[in-house]
Protein backbone atom coordinates (compact mmCIF):
# COMPACT_ATOMS: atom_id res chain seq x y z
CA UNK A 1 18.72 -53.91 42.22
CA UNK A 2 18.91 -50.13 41.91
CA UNK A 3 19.56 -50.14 38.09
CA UNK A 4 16.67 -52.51 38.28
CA UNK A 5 14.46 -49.82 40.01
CA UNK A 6 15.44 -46.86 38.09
CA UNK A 7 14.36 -48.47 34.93
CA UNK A 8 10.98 -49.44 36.45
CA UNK A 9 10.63 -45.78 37.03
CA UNK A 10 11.45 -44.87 33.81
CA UNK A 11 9.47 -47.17 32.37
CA UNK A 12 6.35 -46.42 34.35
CA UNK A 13 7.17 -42.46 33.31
CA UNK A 14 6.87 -43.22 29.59
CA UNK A 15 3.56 -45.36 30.27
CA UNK A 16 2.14 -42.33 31.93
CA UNK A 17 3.26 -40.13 29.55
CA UNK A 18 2.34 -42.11 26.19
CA UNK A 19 -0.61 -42.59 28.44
CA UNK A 20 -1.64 -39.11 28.65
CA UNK A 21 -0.10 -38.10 25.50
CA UNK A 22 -2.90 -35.44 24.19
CA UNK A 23 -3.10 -33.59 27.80
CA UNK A 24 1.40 -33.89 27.82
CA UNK A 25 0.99 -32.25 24.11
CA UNK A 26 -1.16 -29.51 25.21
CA UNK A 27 0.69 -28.64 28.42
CA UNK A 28 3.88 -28.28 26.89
CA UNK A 29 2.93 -25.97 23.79
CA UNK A 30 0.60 -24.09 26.70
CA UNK A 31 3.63 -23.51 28.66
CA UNK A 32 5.94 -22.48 26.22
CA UNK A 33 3.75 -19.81 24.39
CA UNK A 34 3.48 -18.32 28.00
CA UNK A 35 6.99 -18.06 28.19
CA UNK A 36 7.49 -17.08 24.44
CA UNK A 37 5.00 -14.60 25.20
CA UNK A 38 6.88 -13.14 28.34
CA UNK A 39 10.13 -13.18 26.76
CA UNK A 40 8.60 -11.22 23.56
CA UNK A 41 6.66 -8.54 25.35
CA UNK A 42 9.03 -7.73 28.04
CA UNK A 43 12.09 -7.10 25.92
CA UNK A 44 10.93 -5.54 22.28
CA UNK A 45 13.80 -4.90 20.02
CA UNK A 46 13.67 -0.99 19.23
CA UNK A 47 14.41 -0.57 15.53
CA UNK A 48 13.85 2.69 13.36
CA UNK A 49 11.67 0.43 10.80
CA UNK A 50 9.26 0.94 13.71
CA UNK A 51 8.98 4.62 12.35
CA UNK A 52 8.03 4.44 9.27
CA UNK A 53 5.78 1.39 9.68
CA UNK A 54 3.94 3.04 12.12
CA UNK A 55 3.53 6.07 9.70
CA UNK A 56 2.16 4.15 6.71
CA UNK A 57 -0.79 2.40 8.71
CA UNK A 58 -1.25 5.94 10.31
CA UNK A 59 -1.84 7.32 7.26
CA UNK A 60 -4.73 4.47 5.95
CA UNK A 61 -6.45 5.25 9.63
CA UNK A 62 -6.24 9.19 9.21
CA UNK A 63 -5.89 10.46 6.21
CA UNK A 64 -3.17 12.79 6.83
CA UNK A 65 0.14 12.74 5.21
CA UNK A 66 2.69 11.57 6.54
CA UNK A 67 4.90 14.46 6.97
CA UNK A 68 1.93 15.73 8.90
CA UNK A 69 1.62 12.70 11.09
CA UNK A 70 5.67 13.81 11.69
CA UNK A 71 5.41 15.70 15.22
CA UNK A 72 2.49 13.03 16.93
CA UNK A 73 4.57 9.61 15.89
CA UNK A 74 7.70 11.09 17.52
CA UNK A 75 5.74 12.49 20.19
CA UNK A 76 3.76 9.00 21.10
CA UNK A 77 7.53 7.62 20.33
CA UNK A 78 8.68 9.28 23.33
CA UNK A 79 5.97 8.61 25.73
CA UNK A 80 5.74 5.06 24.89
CA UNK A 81 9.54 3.46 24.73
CA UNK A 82 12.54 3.87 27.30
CA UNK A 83 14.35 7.03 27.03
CA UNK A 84 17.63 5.25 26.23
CA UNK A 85 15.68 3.36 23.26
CA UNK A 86 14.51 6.89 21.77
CA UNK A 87 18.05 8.27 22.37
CA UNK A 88 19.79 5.62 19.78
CA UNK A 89 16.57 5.53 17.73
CA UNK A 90 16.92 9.34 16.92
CA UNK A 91 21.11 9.30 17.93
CA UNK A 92 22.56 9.54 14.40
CA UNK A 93 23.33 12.33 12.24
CA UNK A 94 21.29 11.06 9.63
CA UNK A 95 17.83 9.90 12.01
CA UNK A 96 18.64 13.29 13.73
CA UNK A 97 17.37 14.88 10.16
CA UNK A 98 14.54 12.37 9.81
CA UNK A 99 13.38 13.46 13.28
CA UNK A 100 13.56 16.92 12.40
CA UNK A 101 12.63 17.30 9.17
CA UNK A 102 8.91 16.05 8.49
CA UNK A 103 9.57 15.69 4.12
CA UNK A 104 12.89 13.61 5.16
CA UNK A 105 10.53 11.87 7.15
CA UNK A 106 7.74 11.38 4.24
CA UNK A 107 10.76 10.61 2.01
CA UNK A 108 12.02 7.88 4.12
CA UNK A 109 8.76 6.71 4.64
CA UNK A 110 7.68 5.80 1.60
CA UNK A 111 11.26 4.00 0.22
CA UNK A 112 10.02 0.81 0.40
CA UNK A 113 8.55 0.54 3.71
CA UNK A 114 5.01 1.16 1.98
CA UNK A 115 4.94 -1.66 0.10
CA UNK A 116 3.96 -4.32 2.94
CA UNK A 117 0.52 -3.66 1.70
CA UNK A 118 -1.33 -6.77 4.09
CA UNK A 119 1.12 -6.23 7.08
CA UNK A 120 -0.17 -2.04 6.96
CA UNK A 121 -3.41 -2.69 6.38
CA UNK A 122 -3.83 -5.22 9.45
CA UNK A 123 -2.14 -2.98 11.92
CA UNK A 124 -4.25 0.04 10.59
CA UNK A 125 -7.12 -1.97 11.34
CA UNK A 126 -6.69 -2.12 14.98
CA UNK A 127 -5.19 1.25 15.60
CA UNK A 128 -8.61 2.26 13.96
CA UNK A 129 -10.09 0.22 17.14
CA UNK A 130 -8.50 2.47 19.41
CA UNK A 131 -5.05 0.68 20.70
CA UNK A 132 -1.59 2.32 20.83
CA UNK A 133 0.35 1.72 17.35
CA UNK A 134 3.04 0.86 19.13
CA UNK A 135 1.63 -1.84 20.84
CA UNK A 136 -0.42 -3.24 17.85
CA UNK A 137 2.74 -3.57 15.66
CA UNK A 138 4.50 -5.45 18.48
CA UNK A 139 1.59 -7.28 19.11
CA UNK A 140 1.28 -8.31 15.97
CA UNK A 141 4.30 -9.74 15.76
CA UNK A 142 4.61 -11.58 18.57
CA UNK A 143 0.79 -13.17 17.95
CA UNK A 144 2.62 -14.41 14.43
CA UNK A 145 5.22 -15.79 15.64
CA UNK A 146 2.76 -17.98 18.08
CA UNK A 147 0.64 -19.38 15.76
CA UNK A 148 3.85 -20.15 13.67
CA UNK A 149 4.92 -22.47 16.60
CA UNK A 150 1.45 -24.36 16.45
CA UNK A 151 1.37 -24.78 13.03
CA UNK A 152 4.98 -26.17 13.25
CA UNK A 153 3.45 -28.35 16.19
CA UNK A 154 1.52 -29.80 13.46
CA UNK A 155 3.38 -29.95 10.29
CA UNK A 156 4.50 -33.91 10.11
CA UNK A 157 0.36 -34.87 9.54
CA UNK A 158 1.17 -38.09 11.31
CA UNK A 159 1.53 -39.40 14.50
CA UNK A 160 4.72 -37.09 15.43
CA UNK A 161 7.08 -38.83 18.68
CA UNK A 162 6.18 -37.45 22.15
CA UNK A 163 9.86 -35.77 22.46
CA UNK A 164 9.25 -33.48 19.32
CA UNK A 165 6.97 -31.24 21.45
CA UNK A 166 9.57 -30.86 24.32
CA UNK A 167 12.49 -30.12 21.53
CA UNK A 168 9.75 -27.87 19.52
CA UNK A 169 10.10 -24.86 22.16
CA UNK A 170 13.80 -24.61 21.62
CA UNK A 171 13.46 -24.74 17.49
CA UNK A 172 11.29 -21.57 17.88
CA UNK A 173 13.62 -19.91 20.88
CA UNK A 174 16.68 -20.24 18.76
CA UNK A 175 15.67 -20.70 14.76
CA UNK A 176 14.17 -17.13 14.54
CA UNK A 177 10.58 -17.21 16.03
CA UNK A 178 12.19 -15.27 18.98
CA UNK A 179 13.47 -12.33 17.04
CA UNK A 180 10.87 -11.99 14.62
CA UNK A 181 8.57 -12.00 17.38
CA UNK A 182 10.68 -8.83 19.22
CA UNK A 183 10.53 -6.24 15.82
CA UNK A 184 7.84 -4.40 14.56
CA UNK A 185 8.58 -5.29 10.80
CA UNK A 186 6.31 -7.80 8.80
CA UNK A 187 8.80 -10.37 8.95
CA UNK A 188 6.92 -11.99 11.67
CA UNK A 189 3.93 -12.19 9.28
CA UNK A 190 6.46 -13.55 6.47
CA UNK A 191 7.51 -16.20 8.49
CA UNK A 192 3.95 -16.98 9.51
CA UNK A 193 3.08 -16.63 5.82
CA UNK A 194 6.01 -18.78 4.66
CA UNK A 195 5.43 -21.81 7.32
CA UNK A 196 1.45 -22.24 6.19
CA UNK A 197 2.21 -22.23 2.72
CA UNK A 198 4.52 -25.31 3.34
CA UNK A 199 1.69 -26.93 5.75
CA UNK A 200 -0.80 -26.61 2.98
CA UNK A 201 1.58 -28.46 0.42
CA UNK A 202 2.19 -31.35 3.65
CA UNK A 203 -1.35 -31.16 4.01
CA UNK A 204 -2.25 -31.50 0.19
CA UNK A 205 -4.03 -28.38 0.27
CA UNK A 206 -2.94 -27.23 -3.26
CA UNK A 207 -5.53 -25.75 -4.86
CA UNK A 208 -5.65 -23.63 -1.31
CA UNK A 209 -2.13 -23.21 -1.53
CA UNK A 210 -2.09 -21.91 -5.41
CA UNK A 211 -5.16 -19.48 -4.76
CA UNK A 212 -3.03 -17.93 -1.81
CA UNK A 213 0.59 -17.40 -3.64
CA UNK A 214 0.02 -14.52 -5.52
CA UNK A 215 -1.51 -12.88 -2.35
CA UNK A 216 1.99 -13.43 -0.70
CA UNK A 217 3.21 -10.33 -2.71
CA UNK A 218 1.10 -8.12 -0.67
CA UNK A 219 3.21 -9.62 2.54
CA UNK A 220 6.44 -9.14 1.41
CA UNK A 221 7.54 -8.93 -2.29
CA UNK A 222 11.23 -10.99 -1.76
CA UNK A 223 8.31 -14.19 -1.09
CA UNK A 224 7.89 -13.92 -5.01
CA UNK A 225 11.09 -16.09 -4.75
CA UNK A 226 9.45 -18.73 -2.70
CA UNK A 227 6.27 -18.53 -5.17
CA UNK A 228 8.79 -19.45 -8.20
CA UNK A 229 10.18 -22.29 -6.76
CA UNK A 230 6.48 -23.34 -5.93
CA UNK A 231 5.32 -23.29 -8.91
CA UNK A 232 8.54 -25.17 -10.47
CA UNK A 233 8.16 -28.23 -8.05
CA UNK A 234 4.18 -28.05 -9.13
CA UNK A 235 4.94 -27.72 -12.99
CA UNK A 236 7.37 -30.20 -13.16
CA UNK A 237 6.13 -32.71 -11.17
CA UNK A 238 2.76 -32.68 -12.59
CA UNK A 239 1.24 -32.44 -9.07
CA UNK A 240 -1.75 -30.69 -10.34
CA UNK A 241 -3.15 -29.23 -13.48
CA UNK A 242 0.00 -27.44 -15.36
CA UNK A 243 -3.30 -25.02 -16.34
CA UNK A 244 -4.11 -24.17 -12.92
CA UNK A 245 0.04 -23.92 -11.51
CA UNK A 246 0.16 -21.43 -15.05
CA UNK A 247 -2.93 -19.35 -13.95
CA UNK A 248 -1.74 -18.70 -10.70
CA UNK A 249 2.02 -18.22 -11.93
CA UNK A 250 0.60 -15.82 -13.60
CA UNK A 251 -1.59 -14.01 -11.14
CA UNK A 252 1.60 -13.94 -9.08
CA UNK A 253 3.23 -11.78 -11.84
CA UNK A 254 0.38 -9.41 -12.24
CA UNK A 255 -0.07 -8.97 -8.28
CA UNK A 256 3.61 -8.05 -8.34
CA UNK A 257 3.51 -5.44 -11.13
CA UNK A 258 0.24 -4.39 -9.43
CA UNK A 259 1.85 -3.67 -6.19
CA UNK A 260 5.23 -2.07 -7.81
CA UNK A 261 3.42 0.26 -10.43
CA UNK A 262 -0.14 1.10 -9.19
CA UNK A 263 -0.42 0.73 -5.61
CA UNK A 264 3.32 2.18 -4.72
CA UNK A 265 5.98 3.92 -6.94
CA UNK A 266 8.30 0.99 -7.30
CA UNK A 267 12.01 1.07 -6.23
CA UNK A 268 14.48 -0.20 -7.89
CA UNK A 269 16.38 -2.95 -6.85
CA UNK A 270 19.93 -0.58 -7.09
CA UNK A 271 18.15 1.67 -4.34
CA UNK A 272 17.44 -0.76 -2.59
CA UNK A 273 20.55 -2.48 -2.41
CA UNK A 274 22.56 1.35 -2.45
CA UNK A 275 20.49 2.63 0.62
CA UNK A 276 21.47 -0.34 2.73
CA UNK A 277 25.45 -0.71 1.82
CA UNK A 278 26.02 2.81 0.38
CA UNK A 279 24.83 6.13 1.47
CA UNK A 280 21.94 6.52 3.78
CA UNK A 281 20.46 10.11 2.61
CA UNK A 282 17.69 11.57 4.27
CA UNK A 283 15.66 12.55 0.90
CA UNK A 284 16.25 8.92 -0.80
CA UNK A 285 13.64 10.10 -3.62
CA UNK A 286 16.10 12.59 -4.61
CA UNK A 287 19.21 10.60 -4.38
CA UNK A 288 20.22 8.38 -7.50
CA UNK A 289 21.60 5.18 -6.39
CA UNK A 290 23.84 3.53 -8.18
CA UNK A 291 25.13 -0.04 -7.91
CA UNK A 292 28.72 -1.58 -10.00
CA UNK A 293 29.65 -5.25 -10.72
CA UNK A 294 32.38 -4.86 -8.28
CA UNK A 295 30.51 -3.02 -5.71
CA UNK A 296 27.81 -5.82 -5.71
CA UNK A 297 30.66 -8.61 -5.42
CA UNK A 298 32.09 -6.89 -2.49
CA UNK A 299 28.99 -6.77 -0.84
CA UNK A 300 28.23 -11.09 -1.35
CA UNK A 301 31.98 -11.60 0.15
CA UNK A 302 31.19 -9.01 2.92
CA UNK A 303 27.83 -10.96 3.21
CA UNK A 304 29.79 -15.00 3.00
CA UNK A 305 31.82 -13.48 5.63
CA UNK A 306 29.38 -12.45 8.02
CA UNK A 307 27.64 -15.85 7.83
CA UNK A 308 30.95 -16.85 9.84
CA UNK A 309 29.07 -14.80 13.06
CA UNK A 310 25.97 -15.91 12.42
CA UNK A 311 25.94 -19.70 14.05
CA UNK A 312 22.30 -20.48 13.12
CA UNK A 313 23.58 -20.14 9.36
CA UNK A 314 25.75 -23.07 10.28
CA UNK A 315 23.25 -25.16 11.94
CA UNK A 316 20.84 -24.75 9.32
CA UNK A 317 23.63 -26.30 6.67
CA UNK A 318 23.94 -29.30 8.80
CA UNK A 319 20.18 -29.68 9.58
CA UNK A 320 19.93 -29.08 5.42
CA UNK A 321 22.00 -31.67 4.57
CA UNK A 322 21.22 -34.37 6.73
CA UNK A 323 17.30 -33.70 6.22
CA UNK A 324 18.11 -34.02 1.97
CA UNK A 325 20.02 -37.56 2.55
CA UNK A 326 17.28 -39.25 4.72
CA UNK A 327 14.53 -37.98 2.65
CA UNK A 328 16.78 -38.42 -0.74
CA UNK A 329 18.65 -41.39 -0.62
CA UNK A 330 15.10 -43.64 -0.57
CA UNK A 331 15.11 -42.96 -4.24
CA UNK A 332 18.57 -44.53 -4.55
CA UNK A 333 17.24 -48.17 -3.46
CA UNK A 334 18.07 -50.88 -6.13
CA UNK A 335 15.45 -53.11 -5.32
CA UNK A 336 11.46 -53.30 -6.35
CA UNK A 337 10.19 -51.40 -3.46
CA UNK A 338 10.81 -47.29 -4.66
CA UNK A 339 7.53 -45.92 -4.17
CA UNK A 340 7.29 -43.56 -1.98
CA UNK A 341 4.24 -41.30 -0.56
CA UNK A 342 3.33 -37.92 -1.79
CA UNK A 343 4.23 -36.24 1.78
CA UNK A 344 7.80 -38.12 1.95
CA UNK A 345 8.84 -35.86 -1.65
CA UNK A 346 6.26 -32.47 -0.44
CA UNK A 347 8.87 -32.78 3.09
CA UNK A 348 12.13 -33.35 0.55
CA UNK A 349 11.04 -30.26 -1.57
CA UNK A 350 10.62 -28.38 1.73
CA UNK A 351 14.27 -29.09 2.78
CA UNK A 352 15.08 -28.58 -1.28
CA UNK A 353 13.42 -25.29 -1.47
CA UNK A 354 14.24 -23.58 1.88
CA UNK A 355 17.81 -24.14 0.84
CA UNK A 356 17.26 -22.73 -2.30
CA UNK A 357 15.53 -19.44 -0.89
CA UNK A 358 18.38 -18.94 1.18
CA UNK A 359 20.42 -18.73 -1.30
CA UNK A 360 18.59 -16.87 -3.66
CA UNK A 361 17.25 -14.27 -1.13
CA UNK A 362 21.17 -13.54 -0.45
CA UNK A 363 22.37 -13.55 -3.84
CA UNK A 364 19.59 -10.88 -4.33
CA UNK A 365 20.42 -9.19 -1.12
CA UNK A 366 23.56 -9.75 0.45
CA UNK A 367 22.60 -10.19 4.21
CA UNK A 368 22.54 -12.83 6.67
CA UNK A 369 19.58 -11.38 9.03
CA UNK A 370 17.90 -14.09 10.88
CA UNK A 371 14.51 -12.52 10.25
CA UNK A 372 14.72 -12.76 7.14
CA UNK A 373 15.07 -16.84 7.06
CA UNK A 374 13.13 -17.69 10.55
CA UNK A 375 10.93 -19.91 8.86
CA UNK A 376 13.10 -21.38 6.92
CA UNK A 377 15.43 -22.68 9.41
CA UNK A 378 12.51 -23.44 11.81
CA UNK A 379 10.70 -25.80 9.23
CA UNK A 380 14.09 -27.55 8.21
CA UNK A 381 14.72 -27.60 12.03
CA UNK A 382 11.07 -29.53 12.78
CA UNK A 383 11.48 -32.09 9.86
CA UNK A 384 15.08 -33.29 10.50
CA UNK A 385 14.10 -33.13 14.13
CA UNK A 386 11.02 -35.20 14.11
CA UNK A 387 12.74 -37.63 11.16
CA UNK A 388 15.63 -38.77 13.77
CA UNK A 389 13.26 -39.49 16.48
CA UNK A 390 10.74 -41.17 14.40
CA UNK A 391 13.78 -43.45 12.93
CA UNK A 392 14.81 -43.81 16.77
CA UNK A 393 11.24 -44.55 17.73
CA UNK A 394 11.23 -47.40 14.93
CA UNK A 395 13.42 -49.56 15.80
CA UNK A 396 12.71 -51.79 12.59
CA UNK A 397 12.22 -48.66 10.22
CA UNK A 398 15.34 -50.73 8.10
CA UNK A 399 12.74 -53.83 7.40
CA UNK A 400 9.45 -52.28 6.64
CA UNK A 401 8.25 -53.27 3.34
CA UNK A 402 7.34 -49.27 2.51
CA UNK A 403 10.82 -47.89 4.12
CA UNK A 404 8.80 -44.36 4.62
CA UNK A 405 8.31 -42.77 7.74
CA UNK A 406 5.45 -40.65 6.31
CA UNK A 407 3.82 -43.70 4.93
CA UNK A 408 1.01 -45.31 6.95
């Protein structure tokens, strides 16, 4: 009688809830950007990338230089974070210099940290309004990193299972969102940038979607990765006009050289990858960098060996996989019935391509920072997520004639 009871309860639960479904929806993604929020705003992550960030948009609001700007960033640096953050922000021999030394500081400054062109330009924007620069970079972020959650909320353009929005706070908490959220960098914006793209494509948005890759330079120039394998899945698969996928290809080029040779002096991709394995000096623009074959090897096995500490890495493999074989293996069917819909292969190039990023980005550059690959292992995160409880949820998925979740 009692295991009688308890499922009438449970059962009367899921009627109220399926019942309510919309206001259940709501609630939950209201709650957890509170808490997101909280979590965000009360414990920043104090990196020195602040610095220099905070210099270049600075510079668009004022006018000065940016040694001159020198003495008031360290100055509102002071007065606005914990003394114990400032202490191991400016602890080092070398950030000693850059604190001292207001050309180091210009130097520094301008070694690739200038060429976030969008991410400056926003921030500059509302430091021009009056706020703190320290509060709108972290701001920023953290607003990013929200309205990456909701647009994950909505990826899967169909009717998504109830439990995806109670699972969808933890994605966010432990794929990325979190720490992306916490630094003032523009990876927030990257991720944000990266995770609409991929709507678009779900949404078959792609004239939208080829009009805004070039513009992804101007976020972060590594994204000219994901814009490649963009316009491969596009070219190949005859998606849309092979004139238009060219046109924009091609924009995507010229935004890049545009960015690298008239906007910003462009830095080469040894300095890039010498300044952050080798030698840190505090004049980089007078420092030749210089990278070997073997010193580049050493860095991908010291790089494959730090994935071993990095457990999200891991997760994101498994989640990868599994993702590729449901959303794979439909095109192994013998039988008559192999179409398939145009979101079922858009989500399979997702998992496809976010892989492939990953990969690329590290062969590139040899680290295994979660900021770098938030979105990436939040989107593969949603998808595999939401495909087990949709298969769960149909409990004859096996015998329907189009065997595609996506397919209506």
């Amino acid at each position: 009688m009692q295991a009688s009871d308890n499922n009438s309860i449970v059962l009367q639960l899921t009627k109220t809830l399926r019942a309510h479904r919309s206001a259940v929806q709501t609630a939950t993604m209201v709650i957890f950007i509170l808490i997101f929020t909280s979590l965000s705003m009360s414990a920043p992550i104090y990196e020195w990338d602040l610095l220099p960030y905070m210099a270049n948009a600075l510079h668009i609001v004022s006018g000065q230089s940016t040694d001159a700007l020198h003495a008031p960033i360290y100055e509102n640096l002071m007065q606005s974070i914990p003394p114990d953050s400032y202490e191991k922000l400016v602890g080092s021999p070398t950030r000693m210099v850059l604190s001292q030394d207001p050309e180091a500081f210009r130097q520094t400054a301008a070694f690739f940290y200038d060429s976030r062109v969008i991410y400056t330009y926003i921030n500059a924007a509302f430091i021009k309004l009056g706020f703190n620069p320290i509060s709108v970079i972290y701001t920023f972020s953290v607003v990013c990193a929200v309205i990456s959650s909701l647009l994950l909320s909505r990826l899967v353009p169909v009717r998504a299972p109830l439990g995806v929005y109670f699972v969808l706070p933890f994605i966010a908490l432990s794929c990325g969102l979190l720490t992306v959220a916490r630094i003032a960098t523009p990876d927030s914006l990257a991720t944000l940038t990266t995770i609409t793209l991929y709507f678009l494509l779900i949404r078959n948005r792609v004239l939208l979607l080829l009009f805004l890759l070039p513009m992804t330079i101007f976020v972060r120039s590594d994204l000219i990765i994901l814009t490649g394998l963009f316009f491969a899945y596009f070219f190949f698969t005859n998606r849309i006009s092979k004139f238009a996928v060219v046109a924009s290809a091609i924009a995507t080029v010229a935004a890049y050289l545009v960015l690298n040779y008239v906007i910003i002096e462009h830095d080469a991709w040894s300095s890039l990858i010498g300044y952050n394995f080798g030698d840190k000096p505090t004049h980089p623009a007078e420092y030749e960098f210089t990278v070997t074959i073997s010193g580049y090897f050493s860095y991908i096995m010291e790089g494959l060996v730090s994935f071993s500490y990095n457990p999200i890495f891991f997760v994101f493999c498994m989640f990868a996989v599994t993702g590729i074989v449901q959303y794979s293996s439909r095109f192994f069917f013998t039988h008559g019935r192999t179409k398939v819909s145009l979101q079922h292969i858009d989500i399979l190039f997702l998992l496809v391509s976010c892989a492939a990023f990953l990969g690329l980005h590290f062969l590139l550059f040899p680290v295994t920072w979660t900021r770098f690959f938030a979105a990436q292992y939040s989107l593969v995160a949603v998808v595999v997520v939401w495909t087990t409880l949709a298969i769960l949820a149909e409990r004859n998925y096996s015998t329907r004639d189009s065997m595609d979740l996506l397919k209506s």
